[in-house]
Protein backbone atom coordinates (compact mmCIF):
# COMPACT_ATOMS: atom_id res chain seq x y z
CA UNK A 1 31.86 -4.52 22.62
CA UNK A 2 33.83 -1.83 20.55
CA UNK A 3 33.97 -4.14 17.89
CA UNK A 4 30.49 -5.54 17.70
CA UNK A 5 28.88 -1.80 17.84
CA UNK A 6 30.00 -0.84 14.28
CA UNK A 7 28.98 -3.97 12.81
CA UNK A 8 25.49 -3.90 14.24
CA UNK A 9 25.01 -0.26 13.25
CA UNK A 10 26.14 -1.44 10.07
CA UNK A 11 23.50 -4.35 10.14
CA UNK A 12 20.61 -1.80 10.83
CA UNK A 13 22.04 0.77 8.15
CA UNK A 14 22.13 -1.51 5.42
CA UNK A 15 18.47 -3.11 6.84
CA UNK A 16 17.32 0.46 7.03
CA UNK A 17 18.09 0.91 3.04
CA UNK A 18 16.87 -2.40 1.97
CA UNK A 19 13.20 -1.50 3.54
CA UNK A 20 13.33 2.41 2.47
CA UNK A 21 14.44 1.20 -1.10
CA UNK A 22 11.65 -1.52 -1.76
CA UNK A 23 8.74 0.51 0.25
CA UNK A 24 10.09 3.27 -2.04
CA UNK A 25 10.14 1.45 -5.70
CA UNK A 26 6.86 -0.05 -4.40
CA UNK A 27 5.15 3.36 -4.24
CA UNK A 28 6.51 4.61 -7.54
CA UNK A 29 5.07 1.45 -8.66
CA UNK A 30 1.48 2.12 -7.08
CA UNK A 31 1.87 5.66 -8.24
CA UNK A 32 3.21 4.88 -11.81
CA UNK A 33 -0.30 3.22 -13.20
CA UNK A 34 -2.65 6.36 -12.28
CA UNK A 35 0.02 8.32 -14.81
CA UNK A 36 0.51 5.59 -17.96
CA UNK A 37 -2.94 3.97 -17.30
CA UNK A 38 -5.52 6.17 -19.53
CA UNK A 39 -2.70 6.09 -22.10
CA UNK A 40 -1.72 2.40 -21.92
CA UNK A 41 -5.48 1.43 -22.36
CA UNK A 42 -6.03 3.68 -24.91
CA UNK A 43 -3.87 2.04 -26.77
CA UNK A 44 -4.32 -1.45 -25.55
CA UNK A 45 -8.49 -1.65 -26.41
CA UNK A 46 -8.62 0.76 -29.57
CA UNK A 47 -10.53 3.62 -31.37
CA UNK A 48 -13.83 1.62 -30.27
CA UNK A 49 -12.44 0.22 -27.20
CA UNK A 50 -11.32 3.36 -25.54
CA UNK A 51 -14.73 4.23 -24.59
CA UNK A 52 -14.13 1.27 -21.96
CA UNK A 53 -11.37 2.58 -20.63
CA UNK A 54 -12.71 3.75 -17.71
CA UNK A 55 -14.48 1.07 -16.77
CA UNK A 56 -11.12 -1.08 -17.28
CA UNK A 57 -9.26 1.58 -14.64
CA UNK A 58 -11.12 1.12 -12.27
CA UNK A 59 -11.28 -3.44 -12.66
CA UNK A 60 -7.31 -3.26 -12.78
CA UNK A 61 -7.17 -0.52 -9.53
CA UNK A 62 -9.82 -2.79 -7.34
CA UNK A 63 -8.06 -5.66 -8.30
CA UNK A 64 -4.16 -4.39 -7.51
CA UNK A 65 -5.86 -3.51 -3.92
CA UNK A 66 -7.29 -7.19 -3.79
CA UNK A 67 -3.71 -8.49 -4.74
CA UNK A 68 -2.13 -6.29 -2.36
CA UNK A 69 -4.39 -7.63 0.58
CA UNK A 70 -3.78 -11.14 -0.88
CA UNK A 71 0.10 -10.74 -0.78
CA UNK A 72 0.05 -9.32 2.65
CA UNK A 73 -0.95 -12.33 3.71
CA UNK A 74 0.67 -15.03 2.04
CA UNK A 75 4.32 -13.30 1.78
CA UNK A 76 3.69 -12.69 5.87
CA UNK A 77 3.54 -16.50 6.04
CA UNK A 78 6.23 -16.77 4.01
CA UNK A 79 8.58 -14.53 6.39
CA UNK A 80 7.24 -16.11 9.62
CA UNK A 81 8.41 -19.21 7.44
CA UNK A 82 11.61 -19.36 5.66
CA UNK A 83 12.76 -15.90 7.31
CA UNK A 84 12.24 -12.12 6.70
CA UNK A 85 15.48 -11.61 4.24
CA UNK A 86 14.56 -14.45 1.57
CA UNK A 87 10.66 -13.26 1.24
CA UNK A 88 11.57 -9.95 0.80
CA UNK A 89 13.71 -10.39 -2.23
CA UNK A 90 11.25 -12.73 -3.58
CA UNK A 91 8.25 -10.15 -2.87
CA UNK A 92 10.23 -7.76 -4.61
CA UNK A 93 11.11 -9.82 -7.25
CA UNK A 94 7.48 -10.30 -8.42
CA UNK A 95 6.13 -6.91 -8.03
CA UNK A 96 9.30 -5.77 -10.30
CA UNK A 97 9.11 -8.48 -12.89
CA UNK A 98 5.76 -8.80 -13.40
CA UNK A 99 5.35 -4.83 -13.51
CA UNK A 100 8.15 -5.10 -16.28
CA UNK A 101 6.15 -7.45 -18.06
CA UNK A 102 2.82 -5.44 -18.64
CA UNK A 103 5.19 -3.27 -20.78
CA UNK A 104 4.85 -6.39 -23.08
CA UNK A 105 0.79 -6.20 -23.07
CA UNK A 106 -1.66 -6.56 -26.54
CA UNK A 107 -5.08 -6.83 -24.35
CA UNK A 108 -6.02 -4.60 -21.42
CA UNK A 109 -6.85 -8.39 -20.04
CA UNK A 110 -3.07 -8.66 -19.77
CA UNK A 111 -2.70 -5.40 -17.67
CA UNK A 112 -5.14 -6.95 -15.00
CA UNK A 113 -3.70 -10.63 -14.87
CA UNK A 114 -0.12 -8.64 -14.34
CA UNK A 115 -0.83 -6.09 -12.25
CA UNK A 116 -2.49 -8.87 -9.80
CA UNK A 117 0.61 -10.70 -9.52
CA UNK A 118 2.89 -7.77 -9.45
CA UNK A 119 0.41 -6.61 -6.44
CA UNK A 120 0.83 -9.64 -4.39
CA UNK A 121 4.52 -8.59 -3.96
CA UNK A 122 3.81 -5.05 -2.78
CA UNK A 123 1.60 -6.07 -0.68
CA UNK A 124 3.91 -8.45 0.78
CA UNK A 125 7.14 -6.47 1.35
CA UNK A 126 5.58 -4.23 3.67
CA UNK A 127 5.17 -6.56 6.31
CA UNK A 128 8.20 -8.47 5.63
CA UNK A 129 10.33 -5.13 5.48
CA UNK A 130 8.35 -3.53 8.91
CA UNK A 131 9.13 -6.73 10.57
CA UNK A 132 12.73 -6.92 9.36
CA UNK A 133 13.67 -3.34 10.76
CA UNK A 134 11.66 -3.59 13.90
CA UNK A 135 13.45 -6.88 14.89
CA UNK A 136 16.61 -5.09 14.41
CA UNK A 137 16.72 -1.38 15.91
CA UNK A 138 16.82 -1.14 19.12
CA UNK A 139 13.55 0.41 20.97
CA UNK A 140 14.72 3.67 20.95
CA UNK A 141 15.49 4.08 17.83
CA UNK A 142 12.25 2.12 16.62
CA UNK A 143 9.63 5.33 16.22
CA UNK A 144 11.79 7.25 13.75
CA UNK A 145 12.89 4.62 11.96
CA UNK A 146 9.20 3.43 11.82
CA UNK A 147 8.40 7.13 10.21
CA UNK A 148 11.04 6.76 7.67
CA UNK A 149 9.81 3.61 6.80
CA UNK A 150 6.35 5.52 5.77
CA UNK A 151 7.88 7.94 4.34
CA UNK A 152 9.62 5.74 1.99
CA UNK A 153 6.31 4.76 -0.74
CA UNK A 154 5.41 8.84 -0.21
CA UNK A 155 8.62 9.75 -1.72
CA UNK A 156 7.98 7.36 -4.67
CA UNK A 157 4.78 8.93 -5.18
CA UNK A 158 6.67 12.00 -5.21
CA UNK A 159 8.73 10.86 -7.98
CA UNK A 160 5.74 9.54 -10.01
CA UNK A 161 4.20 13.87 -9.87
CA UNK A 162 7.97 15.08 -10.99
CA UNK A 163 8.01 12.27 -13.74
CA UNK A 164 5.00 13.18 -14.37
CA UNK A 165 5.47 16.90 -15.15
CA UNK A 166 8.75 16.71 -17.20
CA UNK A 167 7.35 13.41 -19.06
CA UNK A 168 7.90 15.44 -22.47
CA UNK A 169 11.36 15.78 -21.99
CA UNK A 170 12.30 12.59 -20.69
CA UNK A 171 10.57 11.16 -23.43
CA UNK A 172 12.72 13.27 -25.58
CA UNK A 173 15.51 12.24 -23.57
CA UNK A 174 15.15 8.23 -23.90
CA UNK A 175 14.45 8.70 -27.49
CA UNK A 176 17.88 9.69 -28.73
CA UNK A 177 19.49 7.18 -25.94
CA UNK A 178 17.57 4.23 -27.06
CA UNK A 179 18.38 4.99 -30.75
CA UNK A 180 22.19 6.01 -29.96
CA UNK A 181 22.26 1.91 -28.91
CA UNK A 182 20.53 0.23 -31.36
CA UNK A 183 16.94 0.38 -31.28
CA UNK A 184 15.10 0.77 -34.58
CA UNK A 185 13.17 3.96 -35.30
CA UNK A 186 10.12 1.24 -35.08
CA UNK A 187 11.33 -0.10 -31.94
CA UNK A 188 11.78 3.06 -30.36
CA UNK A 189 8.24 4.65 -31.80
CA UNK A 190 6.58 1.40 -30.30
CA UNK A 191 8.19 1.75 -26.96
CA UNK A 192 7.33 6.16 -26.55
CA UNK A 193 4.12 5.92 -27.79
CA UNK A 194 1.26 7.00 -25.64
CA UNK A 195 3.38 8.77 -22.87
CA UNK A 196 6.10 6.04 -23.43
CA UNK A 197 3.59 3.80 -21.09
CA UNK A 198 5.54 0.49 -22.36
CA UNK A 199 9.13 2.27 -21.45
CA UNK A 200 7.70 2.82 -18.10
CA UNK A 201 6.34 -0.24 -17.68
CA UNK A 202 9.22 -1.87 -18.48
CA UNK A 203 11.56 0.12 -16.75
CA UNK A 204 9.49 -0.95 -13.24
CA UNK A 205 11.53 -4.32 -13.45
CA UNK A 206 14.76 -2.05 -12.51
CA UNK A 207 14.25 -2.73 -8.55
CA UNK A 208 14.74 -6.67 -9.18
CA UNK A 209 18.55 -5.34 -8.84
CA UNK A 210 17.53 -4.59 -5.13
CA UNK A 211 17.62 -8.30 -4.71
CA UNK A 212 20.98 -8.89 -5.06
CA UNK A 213 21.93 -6.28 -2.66
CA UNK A 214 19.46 -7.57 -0.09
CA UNK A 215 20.94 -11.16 -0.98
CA UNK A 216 24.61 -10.00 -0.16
CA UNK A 217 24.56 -7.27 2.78
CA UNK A 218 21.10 -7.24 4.61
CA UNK A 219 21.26 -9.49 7.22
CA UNK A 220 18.64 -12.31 8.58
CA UNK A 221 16.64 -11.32 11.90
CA UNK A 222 18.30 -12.53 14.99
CA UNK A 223 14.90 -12.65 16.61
CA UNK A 224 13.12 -15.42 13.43
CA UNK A 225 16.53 -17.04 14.13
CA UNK A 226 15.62 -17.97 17.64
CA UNK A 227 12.64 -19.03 17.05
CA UNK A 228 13.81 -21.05 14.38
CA UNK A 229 16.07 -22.87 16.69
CA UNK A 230 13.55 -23.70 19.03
CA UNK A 231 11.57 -25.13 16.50
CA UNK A 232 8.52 -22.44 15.94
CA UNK A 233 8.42 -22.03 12.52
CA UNK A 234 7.74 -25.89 11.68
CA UNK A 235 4.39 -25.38 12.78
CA UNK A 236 3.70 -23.43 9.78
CA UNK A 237 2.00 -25.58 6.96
CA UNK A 238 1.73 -25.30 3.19
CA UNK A 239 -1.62 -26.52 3.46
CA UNK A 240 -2.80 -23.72 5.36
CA UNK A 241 -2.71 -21.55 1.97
CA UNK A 242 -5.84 -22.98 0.35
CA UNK A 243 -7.46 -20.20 2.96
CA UNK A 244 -5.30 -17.18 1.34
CA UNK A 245 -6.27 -19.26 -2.18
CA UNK A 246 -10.00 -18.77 -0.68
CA UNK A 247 -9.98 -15.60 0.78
CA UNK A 248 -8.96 -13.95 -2.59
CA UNK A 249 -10.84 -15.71 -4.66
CA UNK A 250 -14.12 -13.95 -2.61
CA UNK A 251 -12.89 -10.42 -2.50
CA UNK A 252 -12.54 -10.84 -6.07
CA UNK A 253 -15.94 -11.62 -6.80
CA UNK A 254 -16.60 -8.74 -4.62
CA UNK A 255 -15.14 -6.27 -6.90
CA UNK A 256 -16.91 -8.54 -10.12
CA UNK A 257 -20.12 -7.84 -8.48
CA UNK A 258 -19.36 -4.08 -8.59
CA UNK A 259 -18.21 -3.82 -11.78
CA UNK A 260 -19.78 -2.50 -14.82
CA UNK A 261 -19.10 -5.84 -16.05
CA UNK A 262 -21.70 -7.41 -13.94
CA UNK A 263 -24.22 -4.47 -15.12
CA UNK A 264 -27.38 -7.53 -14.71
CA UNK A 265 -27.27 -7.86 -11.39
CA UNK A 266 -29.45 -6.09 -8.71
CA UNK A 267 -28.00 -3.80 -6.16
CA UNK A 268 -29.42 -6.20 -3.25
CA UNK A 269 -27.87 -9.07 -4.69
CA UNK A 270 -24.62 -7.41 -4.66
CA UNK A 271 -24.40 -6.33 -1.32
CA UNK A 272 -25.48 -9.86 -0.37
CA UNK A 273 -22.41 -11.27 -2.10
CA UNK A 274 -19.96 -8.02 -0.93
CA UNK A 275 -21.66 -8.92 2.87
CA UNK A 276 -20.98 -12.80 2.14
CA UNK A 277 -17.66 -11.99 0.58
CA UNK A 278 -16.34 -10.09 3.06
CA UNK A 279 -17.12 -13.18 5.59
CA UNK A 280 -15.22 -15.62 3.74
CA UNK A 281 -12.42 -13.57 2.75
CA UNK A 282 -11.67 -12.39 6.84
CA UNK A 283 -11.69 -16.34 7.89
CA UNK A 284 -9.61 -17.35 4.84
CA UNK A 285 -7.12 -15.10 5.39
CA UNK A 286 -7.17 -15.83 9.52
CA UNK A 287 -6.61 -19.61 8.60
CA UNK A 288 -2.92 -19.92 8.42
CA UNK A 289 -2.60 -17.88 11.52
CA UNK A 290 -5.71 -19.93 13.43
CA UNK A 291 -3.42 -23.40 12.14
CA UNK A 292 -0.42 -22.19 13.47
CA UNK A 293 -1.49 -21.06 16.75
CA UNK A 294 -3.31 -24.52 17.23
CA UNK A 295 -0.16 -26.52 16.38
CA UNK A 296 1.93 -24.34 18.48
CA UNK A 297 -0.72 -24.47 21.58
CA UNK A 298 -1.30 -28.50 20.93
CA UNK A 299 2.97 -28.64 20.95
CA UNK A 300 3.07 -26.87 24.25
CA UNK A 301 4.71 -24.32 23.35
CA UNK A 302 1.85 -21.78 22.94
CA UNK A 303 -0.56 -20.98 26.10
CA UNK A 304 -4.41 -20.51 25.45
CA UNK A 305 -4.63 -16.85 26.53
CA UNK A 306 -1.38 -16.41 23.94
CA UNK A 307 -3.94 -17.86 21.01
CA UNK A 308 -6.99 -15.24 21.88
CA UNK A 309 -4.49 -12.73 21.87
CA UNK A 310 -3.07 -12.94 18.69
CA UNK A 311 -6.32 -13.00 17.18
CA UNK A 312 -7.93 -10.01 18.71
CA UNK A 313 -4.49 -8.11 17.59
CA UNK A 314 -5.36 -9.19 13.69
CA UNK A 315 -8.80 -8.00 14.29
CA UNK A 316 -8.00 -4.62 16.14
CA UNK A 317 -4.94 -3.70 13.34
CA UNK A 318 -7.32 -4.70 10.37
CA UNK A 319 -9.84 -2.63 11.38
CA UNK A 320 -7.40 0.57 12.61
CA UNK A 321 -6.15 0.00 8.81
CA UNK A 322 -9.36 -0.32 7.12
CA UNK A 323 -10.18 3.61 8.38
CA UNK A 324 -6.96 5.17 6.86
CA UNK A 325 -7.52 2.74 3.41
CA UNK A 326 -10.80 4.11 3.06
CA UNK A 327 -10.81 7.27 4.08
CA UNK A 328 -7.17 7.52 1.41
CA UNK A 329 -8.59 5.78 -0.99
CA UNK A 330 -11.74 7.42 -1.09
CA UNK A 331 -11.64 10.83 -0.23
CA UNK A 332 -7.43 12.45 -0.64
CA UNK A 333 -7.06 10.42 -3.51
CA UNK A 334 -9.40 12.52 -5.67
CA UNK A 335 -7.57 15.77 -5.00
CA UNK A 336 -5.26 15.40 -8.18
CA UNK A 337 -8.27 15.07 -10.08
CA UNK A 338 -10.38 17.91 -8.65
CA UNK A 339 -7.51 20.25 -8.98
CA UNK A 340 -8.23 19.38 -13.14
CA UNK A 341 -11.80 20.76 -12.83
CA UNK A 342 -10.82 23.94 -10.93
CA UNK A 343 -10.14 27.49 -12.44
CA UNK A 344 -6.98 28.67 -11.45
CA UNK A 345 -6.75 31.92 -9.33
CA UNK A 346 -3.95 33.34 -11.29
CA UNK A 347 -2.67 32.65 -14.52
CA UNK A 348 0.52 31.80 -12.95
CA UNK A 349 -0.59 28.61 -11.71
CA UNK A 350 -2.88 27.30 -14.41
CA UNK A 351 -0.55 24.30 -15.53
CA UNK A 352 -0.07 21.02 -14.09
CA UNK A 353 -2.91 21.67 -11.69
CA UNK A 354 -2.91 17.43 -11.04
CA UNK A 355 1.04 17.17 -10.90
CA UNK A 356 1.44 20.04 -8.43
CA UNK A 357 -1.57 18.64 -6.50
CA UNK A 358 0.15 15.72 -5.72
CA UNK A 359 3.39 16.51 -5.43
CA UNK A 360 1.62 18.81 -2.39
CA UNK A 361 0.57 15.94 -1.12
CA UNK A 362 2.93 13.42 -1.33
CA UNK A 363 5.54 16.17 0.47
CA UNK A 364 2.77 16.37 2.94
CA UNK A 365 2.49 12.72 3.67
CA UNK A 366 6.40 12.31 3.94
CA UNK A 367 6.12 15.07 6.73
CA UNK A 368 3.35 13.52 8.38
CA UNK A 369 4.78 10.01 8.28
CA UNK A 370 7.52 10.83 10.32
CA UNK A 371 5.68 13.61 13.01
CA UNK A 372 3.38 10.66 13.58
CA UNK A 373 5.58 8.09 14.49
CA UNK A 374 7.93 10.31 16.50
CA UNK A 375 4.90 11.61 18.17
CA UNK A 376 3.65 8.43 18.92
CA UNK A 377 7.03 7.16 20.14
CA UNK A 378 6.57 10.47 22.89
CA UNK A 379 2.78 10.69 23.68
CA UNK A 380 1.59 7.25 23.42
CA UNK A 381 -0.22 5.01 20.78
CA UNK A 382 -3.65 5.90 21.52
CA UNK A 383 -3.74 8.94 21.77
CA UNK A 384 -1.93 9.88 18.98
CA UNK A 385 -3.71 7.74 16.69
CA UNK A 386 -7.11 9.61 17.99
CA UNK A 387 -5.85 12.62 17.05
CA UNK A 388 -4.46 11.74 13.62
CA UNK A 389 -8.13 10.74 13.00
CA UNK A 390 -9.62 14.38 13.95
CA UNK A 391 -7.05 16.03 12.29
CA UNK A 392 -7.86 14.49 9.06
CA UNK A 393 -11.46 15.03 9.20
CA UNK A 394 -10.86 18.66 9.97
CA UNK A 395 -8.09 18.63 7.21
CA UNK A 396 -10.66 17.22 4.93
CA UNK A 397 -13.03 19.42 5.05
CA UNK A 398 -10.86 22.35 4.91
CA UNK A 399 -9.57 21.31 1.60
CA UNK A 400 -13.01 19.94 0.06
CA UNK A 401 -14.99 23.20 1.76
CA UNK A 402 -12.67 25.70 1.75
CA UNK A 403 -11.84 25.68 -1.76
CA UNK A 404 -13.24 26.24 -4.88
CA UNK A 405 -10.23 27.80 -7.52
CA UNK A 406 -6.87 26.27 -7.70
CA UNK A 407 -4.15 28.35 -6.21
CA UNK A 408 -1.43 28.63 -3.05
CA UNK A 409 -4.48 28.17 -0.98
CA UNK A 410 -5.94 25.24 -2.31
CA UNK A 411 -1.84 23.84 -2.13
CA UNK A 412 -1.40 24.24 1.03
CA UNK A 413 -4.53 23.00 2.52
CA UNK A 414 -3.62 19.73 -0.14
CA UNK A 415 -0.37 19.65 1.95
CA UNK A 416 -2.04 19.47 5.03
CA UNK A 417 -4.38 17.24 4.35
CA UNK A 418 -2.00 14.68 2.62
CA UNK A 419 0.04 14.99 6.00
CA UNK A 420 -2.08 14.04 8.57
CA UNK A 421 -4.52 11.36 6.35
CA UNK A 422 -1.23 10.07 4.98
CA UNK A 423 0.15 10.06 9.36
CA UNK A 424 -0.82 6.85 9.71
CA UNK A 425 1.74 5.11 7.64
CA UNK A 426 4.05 6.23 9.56
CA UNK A 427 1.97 4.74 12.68
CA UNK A 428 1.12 1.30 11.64
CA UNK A 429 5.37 0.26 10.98
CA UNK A 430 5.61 1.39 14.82
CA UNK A 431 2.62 0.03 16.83
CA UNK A 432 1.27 -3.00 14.65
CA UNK A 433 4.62 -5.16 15.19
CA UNK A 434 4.50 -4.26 18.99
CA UNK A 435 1.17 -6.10 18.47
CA UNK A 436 2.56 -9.69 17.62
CA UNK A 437 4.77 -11.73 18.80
CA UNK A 438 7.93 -12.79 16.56
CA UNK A 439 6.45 -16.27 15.87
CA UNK A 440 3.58 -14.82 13.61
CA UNK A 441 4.84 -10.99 13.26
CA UNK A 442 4.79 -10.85 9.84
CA UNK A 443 2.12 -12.83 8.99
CA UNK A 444 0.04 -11.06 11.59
CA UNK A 445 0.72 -7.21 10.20
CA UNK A 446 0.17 -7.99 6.71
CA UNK A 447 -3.05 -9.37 7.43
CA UNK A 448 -3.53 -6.66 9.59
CA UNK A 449 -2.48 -3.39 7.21
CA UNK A 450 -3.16 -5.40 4.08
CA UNK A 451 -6.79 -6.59 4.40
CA UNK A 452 -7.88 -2.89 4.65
CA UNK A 453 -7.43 -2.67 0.73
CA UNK A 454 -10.08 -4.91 0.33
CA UNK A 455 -12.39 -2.66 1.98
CA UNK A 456 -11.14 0.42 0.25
CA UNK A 457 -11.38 -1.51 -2.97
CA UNK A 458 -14.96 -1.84 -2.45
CA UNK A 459 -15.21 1.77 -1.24
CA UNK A 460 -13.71 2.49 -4.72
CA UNK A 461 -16.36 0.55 -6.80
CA UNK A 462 -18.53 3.25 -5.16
CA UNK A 463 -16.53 6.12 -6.44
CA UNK A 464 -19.28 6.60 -9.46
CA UNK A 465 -22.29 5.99 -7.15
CA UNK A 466 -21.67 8.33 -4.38
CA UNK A 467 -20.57 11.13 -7.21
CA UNK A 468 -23.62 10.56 -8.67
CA UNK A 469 -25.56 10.97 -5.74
CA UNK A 470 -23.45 14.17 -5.54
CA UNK A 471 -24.10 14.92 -8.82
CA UNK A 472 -20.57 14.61 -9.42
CA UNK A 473 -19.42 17.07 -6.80
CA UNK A 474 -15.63 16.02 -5.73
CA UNK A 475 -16.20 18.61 -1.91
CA UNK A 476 -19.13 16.85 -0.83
CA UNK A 477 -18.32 13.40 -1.54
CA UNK A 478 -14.75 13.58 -0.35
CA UNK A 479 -16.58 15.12 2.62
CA UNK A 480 -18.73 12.43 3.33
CA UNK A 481 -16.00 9.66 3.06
CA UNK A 482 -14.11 11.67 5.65
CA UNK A 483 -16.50 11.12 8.05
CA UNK A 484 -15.26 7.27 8.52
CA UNK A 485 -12.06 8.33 10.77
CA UNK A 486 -14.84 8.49 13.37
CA UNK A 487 -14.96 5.48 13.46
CA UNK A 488 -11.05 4.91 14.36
CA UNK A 489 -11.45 7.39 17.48
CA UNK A 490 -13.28 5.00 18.92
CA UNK A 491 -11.68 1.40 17.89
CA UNK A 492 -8.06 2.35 18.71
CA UNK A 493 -9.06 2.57 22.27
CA UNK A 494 -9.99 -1.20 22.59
CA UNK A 495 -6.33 -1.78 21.65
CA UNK A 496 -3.44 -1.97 23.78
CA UNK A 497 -1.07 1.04 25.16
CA UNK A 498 2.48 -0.31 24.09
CA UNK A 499 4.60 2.90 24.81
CA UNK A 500 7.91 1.95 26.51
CA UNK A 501 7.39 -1.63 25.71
CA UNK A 502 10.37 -3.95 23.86
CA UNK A 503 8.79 -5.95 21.32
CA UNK A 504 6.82 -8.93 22.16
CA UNK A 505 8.91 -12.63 22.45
């Protein structure tokens, strides 16, 4: 026993700093396009062009959240598949490389097509690295880690505001190193230009290295193992991927519909297709799982009650997720940019209104990631989440409402509120694999957390509408979009209490 204990704690260290590491890169990587994207299209469409810019933001954000929800999916199947280990490093592999590539862009086309693909990987390794970790601490040990784990994109984002506010300077920086090694003064123009967006851009194919270090030390789950051995993971099919194929295909003509591209068409037939759309993508992306379960139930090794089960768990954690997507995605996220519009109170803190914004709440969110899923760990599931979901609407409101220059007030309250909306990414590593079993754990969470992007991508295509309505007031429309954590007070209670439980076989 003395021997085995400081190899196992070795096991969950290094697993530990595989997940933290590519949850972290992974929300630099979300974080990185808000800062280099104005620039990068700028430059990308043109003098004439540019006055599409905006309009091209907002395509290439909708569709990263559509390639994120994709990639949930089909890198889940992948796990449940070949094994946790292998489809991380290759779901870290393509949201690196094909990050790294857009660095290489001439069209803003380009931008879209790789920021898609690159998507499909972060979506993917936060199942793959949830399920990893949870299948290797012990129970105990499983609500802190589970907070650190949320913590983990939160601190990228926090890197993204500090890049962000000493850009000059590193720019300055990488200018003499890239010349001090060879680059041409053209070269090195080319690569700085525009807030060095291509040097950034580039640089994001740096946590490909991760790979080899998950390759070498991180080791495979015990838990896929065994049910490898007994033969559970042949029952997944390669088939079975036309309905990922499927479901992305209509969330993407979702977010066409929305966009000013498709300025011809009517606002009813729109929602018709979003209604439609949203139909077709939930029972694509169910098919592998629906497959699997049948071949496992027709192979005996799956009972009937086992099949409903599963289901109703995909269900229940897609729509808990759905309510923190959209009310992030459509009501927090503005605060960098509302903090731009504000007067300062002092002159003290009139620069880098956006950066210190979000570097309030991005230390608020690593905070509340953690008090979440300890609390959680102590009080229950329920409950907690419930109160996560008040809190933020009270946050919310405090910020939007009781605000109106930007100062020490308006920071903390952007603190607060970026703790407890951000609390529930700390909540969903702990509860949502205590909702599967092994068999389909991966799978099943990153359908689960991931298909609530496609719902806050269409809640973003509705950014400009409900400003509008507004009349382009950031407090009352961040307000209103509050308002949908109501809804999760109520849903979380048709879910399971899981509190003292061990992880489902």
């Amino acid at each position: 026993m003395t021997d085995n204990a400081p190899s196992r704690s070795r096991r969950q260290m290094l697993t530990l700093t595989a997940a933290f590491l590519g949850w972290m890169f992974d929300g630099f990587e979300m974080g990185l396009f808000p800062l280099i994207g104005q620039p990068a299209l700028t430059d990308l469409l043109g003098a004439e062009g540019s006055k599409n810019a905006g309009m091209w933001f907002g395509i290439i954000i909708a569709v990263f959240l559509v390639g994120a929800a994709t990639g949930g999916v089909l890198f889940g199947w992948l796990g449940d598949k070949i094994g946790r280990v292998r489809a991380m490093s290759l779901s870290i592999f393509t949201y690196a490389i094909f990050t790294g590539l857009c660095g290489f862009a001439t069209e803003a086309w380009h931008i879209a097509v790789l920021r898609f693909i690159a998507s499909l990987g972060m979506g993917g390794e936060w199942s793959l690295g949830v399920a990893l970790v949870n299948e290797i601490w012990p129970g105990k040990s499983r609500a802190f880690i589970a907070g650190l784990i949320g913590a983990a994109a939160n601190v990228g984002f926090l890197l993204v505001a500090l890049l962000s506010m000493g850009l000059s300077g590193f720019i300055g920086g990488v200018e003499g190193l890239l010349k001090s090694i060879g680059f041409s003064d053209a070269t090195t123009a080319n690569l700085l230009a525009n807030s060095a967006w291509r040097f950034l851009m580039i640089s994001g194919a740096f946590p490909a290295l991760l790979i080899f270090f998950i390759r070498i030390f991180v080791p495979e789950s015990e838990k896929w193992k065994e049910e490898k051995a007994k033969g559970a993971t042949s029952h997944w099919s390669n088939g079975d991927l036309i309905g990922v194929l499927i479901g992305c295909v209509a969330a993407l003509a979702i977010v066409y519909v929305w966009s000013p591209a498709a300025a011809n068409i009517s606002g009813a037939v729109a929602t018709l297709v979003t209604l439609l759309g949203l139909v077709v993508a939930l029972f694509s992306f169910l098919y592998p799982v629906r497959q699997y379960l049948s071949r496992a139930r027709a192979a005996g090794s799956l009972k009937p009650e086992s099949q409903k089960a599963v289901m109703k768990s995909m269900l229940l954690g897609a729509s808990l997720a759905s309510v923190a997507l959209l009310g992030t995605w459509g009501s927090i996220q503005w605060a960098p940019r509302w903090a731009g519009q504000l007067q300062p109170d002092t002159k003290e803190v009139k620069y880098y209104a956006k950066e210190k914004t979000q570097i309030a709440t991005a230390l608020g969110a690593i905070l509340g990631t953690i008090v979440a899923a300890v609390a959680a760990g102590r009080f229950g599931r329920r409950i907690t989440y419930t109160v996560m979901c008040v809190g933020s609407i009270a946050s919310a409101l405090w910020f939007y409402q009781g605000n109106s220059t930007f100062g020490t007030g308006f920071l903390v309250a952007a603190f607060l509120a970026g703790g407890l909306t951000a609390s529930f990414y700390g909540f969903f590593p702990l509860y949502f694999p205590e909702l599967f079993p092994t068999a389909v754990r991966a799978t099943g969470q990153g359908f689960a957390f991931n298909f609530g992007r496609i719902i806050a991508a269409i809640g973003g295509l509705q950014t400009a509408t409900l400003m509008g309505f507004f009349n382009g007031s950031f407090p009352k429309a961040g307000s209103v979009m509050a308002a949908i954590y109501l809804v999760g007070v109520f849903i979380i209670w048709l879910g399971p209490e899981t509190k003292g439980q061990e992880l489902p076989e």
